[in-house]
C-alpha atoms as a PDB file:
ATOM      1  CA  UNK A   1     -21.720 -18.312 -14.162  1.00  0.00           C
ATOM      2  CA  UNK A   2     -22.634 -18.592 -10.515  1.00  0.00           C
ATOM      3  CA  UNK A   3     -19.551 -18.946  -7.828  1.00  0.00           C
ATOM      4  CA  UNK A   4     -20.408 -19.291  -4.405  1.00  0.00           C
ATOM      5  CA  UNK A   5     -18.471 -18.907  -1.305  1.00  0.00           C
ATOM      6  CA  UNK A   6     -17.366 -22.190   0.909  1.00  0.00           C
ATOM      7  CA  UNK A   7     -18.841 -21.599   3.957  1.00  0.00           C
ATOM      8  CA  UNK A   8     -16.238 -23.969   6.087  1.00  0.00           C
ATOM      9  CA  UNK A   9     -13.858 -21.532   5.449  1.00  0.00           C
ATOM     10  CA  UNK A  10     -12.388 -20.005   8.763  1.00  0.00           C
ATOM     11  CA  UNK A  11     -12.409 -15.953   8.846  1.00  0.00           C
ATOM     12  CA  UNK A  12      -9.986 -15.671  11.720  1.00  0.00           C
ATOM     13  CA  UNK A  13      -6.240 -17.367  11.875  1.00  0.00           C
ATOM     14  CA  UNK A  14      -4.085 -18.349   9.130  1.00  0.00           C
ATOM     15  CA  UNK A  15      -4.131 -20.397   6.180  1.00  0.00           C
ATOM     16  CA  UNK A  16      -1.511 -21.967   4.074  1.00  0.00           C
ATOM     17  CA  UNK A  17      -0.860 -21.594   0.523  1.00  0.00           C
ATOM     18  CA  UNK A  18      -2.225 -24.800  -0.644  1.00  0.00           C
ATOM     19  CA  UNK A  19      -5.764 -23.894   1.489  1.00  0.00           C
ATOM     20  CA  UNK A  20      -5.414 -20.184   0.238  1.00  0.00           C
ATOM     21  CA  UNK A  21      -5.300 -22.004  -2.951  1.00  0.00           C
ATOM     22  CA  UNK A  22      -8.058 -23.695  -3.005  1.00  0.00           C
ATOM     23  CA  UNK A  23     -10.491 -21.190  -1.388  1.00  0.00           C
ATOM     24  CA  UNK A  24      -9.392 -18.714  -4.225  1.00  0.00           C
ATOM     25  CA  UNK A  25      -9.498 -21.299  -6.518  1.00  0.00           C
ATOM     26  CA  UNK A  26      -6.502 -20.215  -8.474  1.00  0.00           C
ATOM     27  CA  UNK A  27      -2.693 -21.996  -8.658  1.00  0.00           C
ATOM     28  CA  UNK A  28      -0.218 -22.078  -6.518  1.00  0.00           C
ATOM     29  CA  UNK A  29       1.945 -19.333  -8.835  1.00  0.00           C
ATOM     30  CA  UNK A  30      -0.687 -17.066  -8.831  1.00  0.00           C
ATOM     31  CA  UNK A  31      -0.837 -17.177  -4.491  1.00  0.00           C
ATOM     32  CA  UNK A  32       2.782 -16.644  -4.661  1.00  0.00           C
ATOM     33  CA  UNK A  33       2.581 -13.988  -7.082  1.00  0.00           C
ATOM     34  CA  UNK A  34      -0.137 -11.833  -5.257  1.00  0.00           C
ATOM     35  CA  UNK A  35       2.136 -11.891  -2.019  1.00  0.00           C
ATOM     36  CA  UNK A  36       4.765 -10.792  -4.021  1.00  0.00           C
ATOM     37  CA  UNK A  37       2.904  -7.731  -5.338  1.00  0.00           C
ATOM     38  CA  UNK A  38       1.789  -6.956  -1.692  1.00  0.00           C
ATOM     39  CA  UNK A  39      -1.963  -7.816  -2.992  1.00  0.00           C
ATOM     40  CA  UNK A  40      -1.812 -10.939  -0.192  1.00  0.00           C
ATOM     41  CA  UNK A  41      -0.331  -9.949   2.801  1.00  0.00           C
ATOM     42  CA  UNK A  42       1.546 -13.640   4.347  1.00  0.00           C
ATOM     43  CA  UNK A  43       3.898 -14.252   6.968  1.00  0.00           C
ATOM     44  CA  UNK A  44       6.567 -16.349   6.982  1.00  0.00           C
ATOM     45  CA  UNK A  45       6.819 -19.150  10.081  1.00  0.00           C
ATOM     46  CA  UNK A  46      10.560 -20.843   9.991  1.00  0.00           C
ATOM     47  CA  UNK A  47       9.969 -21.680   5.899  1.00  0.00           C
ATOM     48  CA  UNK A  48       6.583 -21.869   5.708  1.00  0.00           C
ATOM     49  CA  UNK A  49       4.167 -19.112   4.338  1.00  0.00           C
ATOM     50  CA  UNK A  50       0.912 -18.143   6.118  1.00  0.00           C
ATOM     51  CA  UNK A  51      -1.738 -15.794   4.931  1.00  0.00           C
ATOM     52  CA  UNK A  52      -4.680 -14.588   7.430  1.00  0.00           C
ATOM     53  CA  UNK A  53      -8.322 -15.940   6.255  1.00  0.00           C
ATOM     54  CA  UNK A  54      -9.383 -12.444   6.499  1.00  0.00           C
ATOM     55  CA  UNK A  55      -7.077 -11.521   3.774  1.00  0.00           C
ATOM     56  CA  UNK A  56      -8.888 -14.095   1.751  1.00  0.00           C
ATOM     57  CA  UNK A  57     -12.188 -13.284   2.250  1.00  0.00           C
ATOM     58  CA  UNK A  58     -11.620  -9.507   1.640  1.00  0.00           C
ATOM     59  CA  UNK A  59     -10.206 -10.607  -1.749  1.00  0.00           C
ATOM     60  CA  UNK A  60     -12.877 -12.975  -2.466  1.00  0.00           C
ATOM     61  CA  UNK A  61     -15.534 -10.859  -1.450  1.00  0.00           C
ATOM     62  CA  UNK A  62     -14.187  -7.817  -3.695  1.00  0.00           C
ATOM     63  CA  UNK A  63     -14.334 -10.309  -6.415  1.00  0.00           C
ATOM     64  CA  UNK A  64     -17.885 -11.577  -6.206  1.00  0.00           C
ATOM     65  CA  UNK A  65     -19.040  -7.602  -6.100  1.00  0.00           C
ATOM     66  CA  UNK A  66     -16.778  -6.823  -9.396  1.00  0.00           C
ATOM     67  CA  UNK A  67     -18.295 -10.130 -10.731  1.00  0.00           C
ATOM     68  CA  UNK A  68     -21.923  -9.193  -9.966  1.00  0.00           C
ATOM     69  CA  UNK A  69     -21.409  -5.561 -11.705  1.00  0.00           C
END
């Protein structure tokens, strides 16, 4: 199976869980549950969470190279 990276996906800035979401392509648990384990590093602004792109890309781009091995 081929997965490819969206390419309108911002590198800089922050993204919310619902975009971090869909750019991992995993649920909304599983977002919550990697900031939990400190795997996703998020901030909080007032009640909402917010987790930098880059953060996203590094995971997604360590997955791709474990996928292609």
């Amino acid at each position: 199976m081929t997965t490819t990276m969206p390419t309108s996906a911002p590198r800089e800035g922050l993204a919310t869980v619902q975009q971090a979401r869909e750019f991992l392509n995993v649920c909304r648990t599983s977002i919550y549950a990697m900031m939990r384990d400190g795997e996703l590093p998020s901030t909080s602004i007032r009640n909402a969470k917010r987790i930098p792109w880059a953060a996203l890309h590094k995971i997604a781009d360590s997955a791709m190279q474990e996928g292609g091995q």
